[in-house]
PDB file of N, CA and C in Angstrom:
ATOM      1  N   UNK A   1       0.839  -1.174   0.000  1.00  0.00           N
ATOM      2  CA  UNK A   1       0.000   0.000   0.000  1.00  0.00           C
ATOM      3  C   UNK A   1       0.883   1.235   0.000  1.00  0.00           C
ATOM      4  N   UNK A   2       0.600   1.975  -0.954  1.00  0.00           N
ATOM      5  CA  UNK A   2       1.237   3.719  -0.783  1.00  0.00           C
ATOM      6  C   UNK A   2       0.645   4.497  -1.501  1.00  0.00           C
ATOM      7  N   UNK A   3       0.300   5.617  -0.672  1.00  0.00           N
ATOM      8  CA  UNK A   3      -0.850   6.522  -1.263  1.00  0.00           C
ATOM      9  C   UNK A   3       0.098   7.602  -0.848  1.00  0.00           C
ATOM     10  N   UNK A   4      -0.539   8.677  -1.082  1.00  0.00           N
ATOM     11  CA  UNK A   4      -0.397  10.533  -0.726  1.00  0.00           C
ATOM     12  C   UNK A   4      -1.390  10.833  -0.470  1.00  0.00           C
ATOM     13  N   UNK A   5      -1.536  11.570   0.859  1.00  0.00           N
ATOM     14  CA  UNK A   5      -2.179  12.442   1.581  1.00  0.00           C
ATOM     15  C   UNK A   5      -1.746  13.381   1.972  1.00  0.00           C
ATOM     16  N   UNK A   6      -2.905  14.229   1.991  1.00  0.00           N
ATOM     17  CA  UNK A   6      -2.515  15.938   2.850  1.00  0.00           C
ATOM     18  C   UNK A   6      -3.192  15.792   4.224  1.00  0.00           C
ATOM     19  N   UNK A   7      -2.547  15.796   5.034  1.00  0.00           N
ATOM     20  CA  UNK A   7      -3.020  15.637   6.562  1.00  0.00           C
ATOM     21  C   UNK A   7      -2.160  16.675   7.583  1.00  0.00           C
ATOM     22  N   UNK A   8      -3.269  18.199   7.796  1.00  0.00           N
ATOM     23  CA  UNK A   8      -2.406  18.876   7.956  1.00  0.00           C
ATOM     24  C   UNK A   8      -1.979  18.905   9.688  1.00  0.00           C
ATOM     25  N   UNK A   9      -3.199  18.501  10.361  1.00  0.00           N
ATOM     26  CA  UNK A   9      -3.061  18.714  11.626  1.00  0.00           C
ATOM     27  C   UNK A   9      -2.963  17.210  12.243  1.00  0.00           C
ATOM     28  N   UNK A  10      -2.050  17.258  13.369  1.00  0.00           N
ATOM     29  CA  UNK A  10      -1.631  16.106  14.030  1.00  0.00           C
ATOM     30  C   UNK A  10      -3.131  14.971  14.619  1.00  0.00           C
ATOM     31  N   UNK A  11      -3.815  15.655  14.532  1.00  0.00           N
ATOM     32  CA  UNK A  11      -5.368  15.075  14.627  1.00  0.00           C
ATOM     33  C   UNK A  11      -5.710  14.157  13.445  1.00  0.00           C
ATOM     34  N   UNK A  12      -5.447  14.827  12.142  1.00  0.00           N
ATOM     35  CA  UNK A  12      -5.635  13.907  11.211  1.00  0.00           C
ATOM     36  C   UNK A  12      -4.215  13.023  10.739  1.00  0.00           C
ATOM     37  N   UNK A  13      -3.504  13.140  11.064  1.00  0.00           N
ATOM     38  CA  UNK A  13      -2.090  12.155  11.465  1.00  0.00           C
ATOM     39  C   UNK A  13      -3.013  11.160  11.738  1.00  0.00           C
ATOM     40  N   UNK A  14      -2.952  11.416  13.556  1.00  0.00           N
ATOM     41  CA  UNK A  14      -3.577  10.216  14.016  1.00  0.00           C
ATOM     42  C   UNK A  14      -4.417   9.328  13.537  1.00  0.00           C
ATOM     43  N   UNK A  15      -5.148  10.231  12.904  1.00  0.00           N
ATOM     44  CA  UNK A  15      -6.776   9.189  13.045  1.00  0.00           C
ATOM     45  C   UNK A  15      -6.369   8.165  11.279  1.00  0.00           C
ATOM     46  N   UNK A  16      -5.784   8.980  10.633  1.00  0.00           N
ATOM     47  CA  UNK A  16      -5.012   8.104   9.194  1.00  0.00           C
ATOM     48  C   UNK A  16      -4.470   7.001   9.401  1.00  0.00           C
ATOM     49  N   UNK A  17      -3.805   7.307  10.702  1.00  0.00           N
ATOM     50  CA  UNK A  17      -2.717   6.153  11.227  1.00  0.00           C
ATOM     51  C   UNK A  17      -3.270   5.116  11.675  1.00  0.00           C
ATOM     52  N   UNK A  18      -4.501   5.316  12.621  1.00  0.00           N
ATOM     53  CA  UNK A  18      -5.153   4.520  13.184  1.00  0.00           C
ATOM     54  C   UNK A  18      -6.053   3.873  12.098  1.00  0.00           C
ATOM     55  N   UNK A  19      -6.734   4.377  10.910  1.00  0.00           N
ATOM     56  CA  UNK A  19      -7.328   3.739  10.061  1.00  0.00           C
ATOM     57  C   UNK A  19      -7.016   2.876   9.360  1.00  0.00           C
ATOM     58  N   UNK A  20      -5.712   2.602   8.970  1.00  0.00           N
ATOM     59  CA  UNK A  20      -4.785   2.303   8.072  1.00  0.00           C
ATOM     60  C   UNK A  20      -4.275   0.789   9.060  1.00  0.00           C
ATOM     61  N   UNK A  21      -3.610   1.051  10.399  1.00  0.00           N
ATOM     62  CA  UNK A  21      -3.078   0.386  11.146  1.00  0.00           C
ATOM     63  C   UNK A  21      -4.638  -0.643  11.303  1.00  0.00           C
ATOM     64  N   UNK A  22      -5.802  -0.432  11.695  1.00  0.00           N
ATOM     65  CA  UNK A  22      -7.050  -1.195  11.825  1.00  0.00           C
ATOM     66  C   UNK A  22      -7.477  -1.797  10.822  1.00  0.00           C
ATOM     67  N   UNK A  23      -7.666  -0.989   9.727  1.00  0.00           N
ATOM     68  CA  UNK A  23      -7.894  -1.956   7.957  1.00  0.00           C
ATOM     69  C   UNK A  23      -6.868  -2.912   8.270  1.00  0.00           C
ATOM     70  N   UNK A  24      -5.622  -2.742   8.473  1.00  0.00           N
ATOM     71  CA  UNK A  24      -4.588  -4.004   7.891  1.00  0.00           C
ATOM     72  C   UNK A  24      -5.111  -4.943   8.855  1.00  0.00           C
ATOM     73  N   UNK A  25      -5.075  -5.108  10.482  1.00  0.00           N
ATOM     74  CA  UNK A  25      -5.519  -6.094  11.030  1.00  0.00           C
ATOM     75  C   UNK A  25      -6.497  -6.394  11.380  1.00  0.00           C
ATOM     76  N   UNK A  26      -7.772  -5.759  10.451  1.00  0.00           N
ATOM     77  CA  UNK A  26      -9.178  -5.813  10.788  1.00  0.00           C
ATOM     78  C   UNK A  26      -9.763  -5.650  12.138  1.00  0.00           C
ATOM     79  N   UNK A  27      -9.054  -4.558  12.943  1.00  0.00           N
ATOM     80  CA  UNK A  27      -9.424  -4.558  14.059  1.00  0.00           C
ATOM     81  C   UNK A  27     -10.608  -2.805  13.598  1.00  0.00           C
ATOM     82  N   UNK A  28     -11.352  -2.692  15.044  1.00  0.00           N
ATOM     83  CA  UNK A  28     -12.632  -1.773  15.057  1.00  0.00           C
ATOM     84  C   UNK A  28     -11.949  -0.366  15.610  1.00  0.00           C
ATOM     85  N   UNK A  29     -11.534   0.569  14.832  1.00  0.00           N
ATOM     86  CA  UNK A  29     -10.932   1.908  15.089  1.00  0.00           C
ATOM     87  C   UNK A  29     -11.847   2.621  16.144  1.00  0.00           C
ATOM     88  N   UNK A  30     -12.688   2.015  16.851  1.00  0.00           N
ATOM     89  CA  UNK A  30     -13.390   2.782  17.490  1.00  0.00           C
ATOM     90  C   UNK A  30     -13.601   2.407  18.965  1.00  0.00           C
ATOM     91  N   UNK A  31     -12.664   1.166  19.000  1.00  0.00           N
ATOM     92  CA  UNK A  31     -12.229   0.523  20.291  1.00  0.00           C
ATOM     93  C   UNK A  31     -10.956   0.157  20.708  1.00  0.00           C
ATOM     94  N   UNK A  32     -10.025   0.360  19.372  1.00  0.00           N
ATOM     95  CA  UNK A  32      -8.539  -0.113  19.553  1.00  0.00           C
ATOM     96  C   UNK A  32      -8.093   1.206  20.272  1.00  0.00           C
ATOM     97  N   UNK A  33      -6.697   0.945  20.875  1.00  0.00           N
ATOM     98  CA  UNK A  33      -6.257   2.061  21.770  1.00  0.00           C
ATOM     99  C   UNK A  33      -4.709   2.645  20.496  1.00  0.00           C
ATOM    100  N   UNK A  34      -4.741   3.773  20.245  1.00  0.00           N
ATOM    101  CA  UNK A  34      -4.018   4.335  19.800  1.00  0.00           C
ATOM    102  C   UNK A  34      -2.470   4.751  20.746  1.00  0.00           C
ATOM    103  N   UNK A  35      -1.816   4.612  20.625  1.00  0.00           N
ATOM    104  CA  UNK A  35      -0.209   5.309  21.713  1.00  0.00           C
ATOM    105  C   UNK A  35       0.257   5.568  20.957  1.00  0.00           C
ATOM    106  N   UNK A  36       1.229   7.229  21.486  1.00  0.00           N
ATOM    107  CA  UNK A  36       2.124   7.442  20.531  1.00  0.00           C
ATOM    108  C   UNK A  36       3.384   8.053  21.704  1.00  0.00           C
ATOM    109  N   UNK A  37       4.743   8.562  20.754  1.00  0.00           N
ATOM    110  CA  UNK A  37       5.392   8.825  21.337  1.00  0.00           C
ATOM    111  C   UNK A  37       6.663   9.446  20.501  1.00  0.00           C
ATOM    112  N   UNK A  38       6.959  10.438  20.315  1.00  0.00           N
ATOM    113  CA  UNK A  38       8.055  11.276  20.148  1.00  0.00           C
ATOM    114  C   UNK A  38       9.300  10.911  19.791  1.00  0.00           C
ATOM    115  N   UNK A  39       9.661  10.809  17.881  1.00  0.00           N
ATOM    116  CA  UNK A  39      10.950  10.409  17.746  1.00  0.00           C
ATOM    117  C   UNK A  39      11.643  11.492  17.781  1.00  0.00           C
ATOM    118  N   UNK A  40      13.078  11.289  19.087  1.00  0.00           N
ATOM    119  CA  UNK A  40      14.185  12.180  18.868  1.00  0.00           C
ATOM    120  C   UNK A  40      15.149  11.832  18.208  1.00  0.00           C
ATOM    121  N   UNK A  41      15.965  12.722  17.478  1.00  0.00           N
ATOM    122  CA  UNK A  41      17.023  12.806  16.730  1.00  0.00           C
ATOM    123  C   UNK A  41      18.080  13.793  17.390  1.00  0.00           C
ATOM    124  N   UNK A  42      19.375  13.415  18.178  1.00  0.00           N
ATOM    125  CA  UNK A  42      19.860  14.441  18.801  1.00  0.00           C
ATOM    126  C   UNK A  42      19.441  15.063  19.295  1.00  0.00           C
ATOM    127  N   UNK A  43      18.534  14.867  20.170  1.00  0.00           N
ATOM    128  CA  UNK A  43      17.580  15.490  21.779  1.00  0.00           C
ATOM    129  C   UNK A  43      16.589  16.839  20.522  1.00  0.00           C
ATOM    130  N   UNK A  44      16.100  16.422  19.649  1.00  0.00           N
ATOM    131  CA  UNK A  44      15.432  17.166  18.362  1.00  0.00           C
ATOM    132  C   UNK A  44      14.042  16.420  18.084  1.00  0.00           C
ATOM    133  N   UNK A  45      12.949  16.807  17.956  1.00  0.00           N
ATOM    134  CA  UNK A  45      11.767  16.290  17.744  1.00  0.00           C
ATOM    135  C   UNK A  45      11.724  15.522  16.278  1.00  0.00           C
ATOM    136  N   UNK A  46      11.580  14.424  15.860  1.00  0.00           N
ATOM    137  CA  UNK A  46      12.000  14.183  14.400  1.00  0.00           C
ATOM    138  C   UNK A  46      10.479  13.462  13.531  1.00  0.00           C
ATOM    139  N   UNK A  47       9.745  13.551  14.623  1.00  0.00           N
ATOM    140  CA  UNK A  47       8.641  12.420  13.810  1.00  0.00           C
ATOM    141  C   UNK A  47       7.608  11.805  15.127  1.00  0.00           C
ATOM    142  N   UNK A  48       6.748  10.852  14.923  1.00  0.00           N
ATOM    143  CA  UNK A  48       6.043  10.312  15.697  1.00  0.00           C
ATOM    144  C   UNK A  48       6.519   8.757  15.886  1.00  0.00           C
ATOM    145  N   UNK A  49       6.347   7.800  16.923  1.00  0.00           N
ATOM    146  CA  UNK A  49       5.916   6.302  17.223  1.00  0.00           C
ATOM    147  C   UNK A  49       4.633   6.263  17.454  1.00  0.00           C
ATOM    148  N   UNK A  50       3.944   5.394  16.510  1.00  0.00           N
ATOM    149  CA  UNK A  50       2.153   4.925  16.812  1.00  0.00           C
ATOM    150  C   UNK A  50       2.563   3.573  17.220  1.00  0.00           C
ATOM    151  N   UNK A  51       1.755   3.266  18.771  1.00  0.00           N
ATOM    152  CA  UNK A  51       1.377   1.492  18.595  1.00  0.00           C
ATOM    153  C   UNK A  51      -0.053   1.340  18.721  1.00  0.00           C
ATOM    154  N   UNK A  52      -0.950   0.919  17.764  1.00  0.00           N
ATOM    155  CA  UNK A  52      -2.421   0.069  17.698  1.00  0.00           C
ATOM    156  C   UNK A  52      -2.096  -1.310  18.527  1.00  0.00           C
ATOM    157  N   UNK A  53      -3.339  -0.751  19.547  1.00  0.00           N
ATOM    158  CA  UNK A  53      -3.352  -2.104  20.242  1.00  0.00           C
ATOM    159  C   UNK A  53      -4.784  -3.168  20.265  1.00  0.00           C
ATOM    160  N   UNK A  54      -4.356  -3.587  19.643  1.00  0.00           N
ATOM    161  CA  UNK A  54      -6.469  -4.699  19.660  1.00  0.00           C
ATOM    162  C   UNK A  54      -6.464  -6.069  20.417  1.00  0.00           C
ATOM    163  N   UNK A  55      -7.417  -7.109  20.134  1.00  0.00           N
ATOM    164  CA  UNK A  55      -7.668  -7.783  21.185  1.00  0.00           C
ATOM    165  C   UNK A  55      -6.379  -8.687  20.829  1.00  0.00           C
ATOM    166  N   UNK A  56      -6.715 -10.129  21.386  1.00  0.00           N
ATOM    167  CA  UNK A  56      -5.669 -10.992  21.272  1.00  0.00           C
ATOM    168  C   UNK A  56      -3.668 -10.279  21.420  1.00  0.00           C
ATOM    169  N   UNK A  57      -3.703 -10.125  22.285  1.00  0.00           N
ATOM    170  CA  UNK A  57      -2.554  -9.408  22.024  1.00  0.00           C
ATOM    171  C   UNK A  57      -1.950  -8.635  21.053  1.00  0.00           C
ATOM    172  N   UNK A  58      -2.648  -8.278  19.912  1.00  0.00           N
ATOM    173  CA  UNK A  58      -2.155  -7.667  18.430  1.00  0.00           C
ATOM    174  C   UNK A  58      -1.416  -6.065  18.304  1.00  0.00           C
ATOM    175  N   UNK A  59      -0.255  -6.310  18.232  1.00  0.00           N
ATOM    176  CA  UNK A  59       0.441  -4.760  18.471  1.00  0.00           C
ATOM    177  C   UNK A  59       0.647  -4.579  17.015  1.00  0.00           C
ATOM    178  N   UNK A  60       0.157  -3.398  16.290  1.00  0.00           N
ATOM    179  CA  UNK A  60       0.783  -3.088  14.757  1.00  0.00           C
ATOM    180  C   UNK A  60       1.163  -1.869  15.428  1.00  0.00           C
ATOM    181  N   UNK A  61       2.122  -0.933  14.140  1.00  0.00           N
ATOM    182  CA  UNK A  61       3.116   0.106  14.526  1.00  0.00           C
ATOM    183  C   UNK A  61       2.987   0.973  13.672  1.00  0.00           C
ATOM    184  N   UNK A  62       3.324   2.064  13.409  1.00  0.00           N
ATOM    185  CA  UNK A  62       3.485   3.239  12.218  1.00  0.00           C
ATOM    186  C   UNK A  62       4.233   4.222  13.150  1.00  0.00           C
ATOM    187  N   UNK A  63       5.515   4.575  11.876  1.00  0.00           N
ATOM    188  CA  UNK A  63       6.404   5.825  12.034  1.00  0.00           C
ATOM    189  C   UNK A  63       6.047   6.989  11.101  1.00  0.00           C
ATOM    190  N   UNK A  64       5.863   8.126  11.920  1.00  0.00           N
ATOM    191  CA  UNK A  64       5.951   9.318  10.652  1.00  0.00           C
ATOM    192  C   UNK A  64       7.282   9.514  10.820  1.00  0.00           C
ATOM    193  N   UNK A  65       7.951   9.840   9.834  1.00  0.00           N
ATOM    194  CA  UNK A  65       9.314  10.570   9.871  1.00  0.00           C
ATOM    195  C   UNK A  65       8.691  12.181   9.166  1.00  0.00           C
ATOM    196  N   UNK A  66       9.317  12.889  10.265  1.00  0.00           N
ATOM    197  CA  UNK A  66       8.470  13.928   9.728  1.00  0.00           C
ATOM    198  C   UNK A  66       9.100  15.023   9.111  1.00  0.00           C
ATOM    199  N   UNK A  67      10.681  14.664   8.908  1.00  0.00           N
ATOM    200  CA  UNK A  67      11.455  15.332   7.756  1.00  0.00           C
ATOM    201  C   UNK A  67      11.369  14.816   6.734  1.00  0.00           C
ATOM    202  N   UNK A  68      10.828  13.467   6.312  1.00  0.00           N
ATOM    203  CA  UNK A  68      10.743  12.868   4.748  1.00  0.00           C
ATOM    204  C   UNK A  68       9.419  12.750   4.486  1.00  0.00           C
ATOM    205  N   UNK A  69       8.409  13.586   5.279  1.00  0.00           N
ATOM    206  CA  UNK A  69       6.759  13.515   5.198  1.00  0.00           C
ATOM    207  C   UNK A  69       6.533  12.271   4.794  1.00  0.00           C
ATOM    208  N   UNK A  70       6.441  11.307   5.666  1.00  0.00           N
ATOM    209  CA  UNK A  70       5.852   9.725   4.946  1.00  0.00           C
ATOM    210  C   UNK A  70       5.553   9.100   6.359  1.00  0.00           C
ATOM    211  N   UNK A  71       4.904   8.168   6.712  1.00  0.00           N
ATOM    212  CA  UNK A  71       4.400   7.189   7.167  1.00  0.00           C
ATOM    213  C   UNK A  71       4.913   5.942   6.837  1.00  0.00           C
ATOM    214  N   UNK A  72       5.381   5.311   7.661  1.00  0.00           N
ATOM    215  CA  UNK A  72       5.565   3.802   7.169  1.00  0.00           C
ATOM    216  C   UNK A  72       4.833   2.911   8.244  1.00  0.00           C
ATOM    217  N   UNK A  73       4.205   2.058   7.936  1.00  0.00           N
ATOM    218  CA  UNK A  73       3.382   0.764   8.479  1.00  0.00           C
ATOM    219  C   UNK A  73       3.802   0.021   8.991  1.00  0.00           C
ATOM    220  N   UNK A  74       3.585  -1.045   9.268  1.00  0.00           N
ATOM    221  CA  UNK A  74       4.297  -2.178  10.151  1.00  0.00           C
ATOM    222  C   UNK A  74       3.236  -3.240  10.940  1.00  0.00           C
ATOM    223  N   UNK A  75       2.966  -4.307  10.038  1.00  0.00           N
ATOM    224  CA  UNK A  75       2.379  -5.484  11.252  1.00  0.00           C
ATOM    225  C   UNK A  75       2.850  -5.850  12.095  1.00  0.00           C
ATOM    226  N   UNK A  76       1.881  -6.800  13.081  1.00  0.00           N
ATOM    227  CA  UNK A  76       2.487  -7.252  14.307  1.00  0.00           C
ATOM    228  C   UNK A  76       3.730  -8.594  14.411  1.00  0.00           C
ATOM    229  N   UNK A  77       4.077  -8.751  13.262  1.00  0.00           N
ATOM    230  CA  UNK A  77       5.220  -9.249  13.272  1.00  0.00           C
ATOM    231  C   UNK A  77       6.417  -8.890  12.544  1.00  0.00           C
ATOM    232  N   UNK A  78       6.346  -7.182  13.158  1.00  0.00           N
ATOM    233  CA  UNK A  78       7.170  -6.393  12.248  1.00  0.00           C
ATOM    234  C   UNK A  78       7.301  -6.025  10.938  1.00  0.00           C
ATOM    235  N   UNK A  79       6.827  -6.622  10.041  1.00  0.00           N
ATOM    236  CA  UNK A  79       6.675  -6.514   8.368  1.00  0.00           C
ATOM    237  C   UNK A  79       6.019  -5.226   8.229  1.00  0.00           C
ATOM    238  N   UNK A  80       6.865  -4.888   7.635  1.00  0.00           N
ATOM    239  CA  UNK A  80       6.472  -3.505   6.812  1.00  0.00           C
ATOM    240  C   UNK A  80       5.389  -3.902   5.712  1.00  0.00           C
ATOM    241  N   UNK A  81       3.895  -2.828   5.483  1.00  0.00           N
ATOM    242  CA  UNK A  81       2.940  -3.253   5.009  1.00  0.00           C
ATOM    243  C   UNK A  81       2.521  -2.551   3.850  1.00  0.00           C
ATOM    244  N   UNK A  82       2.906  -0.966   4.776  1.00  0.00           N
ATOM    245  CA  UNK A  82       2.229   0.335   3.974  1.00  0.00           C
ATOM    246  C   UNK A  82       3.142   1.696   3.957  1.00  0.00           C
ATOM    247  N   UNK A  83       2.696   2.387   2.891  1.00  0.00           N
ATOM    248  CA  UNK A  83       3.687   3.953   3.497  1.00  0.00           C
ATOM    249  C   UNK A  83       2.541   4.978   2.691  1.00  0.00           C
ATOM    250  N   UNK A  84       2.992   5.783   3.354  1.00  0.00           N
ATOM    251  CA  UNK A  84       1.763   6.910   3.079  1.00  0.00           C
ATOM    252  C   UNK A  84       2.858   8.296   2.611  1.00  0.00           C
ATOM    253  N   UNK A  85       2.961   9.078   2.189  1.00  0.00           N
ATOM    254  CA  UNK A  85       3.601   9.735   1.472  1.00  0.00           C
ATOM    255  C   UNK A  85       2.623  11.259   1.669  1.00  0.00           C
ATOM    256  N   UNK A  86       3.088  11.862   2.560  1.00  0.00           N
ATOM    257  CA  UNK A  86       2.337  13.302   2.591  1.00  0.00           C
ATOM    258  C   UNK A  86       2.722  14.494   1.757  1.00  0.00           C
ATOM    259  N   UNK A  87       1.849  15.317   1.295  1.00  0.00           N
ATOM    260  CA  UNK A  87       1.934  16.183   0.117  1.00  0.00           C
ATOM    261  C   UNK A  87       1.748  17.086   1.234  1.00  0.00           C
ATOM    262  N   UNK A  88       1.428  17.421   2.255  1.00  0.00           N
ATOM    263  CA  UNK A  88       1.595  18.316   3.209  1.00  0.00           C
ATOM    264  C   UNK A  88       1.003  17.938   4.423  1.00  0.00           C
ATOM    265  N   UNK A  89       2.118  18.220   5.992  1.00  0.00           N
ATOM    266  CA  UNK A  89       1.753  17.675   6.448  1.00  0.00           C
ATOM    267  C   UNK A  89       2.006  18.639   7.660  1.00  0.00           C
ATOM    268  N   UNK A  90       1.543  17.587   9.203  1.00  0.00           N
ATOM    269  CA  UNK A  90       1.775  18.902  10.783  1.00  0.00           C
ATOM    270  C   UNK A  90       3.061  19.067  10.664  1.00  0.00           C
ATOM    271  N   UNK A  91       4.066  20.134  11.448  1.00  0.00           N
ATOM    272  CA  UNK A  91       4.802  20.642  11.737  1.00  0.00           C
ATOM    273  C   UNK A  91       4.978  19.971  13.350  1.00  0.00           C
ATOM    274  N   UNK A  92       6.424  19.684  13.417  1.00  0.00           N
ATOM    275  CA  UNK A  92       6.830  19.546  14.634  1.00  0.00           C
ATOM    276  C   UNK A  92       7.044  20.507  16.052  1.00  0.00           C
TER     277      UNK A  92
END
């Protein structure tokens, strides 16, 4: 999967991330728990960590890198799935 999106505010980050991360493991975006967490680069804000968490133990992942505007995916057994490619995106 790789598309382009414009997702300008960190709100619609999320909720892309979470849609995307739920389609792949057919889990219900409206009960899975979203986490995120702050990639640094030299004590520097560089991007996001998403973990989707659903039942059965199922952890999937997504990185924004948010100097190369993209998204990359990740199932729960690490495999890279998807990347999303932003045409404009939040600011760190």
């Amino acid at each position: 999967m790789n598309n382009v999106a414009c997702l300008i505010t960190l709100e619609e980050l999320r909720r892309h991330v979470l849609e995307v991360l739920c389609a792949n493991d057919r889990l219900d975006p409206g009960v899975t728990e979203l986490h995120e967490s702050v990639v640094l680069r030299r004590d520097k804000p560089c991007g996001l960590f998403f973990q989707a968490r659903g039942p059965r133990q199922i952890k999937t992942y997504a990185v924004w890198a948010g100097e190369e505007n993209r998204i990359l995916f990740y199932n729960s057994t690490g495999e890279r799935f998807g990347e999303t490619k932003l045409s404009e995106g939040p600011g760190l």
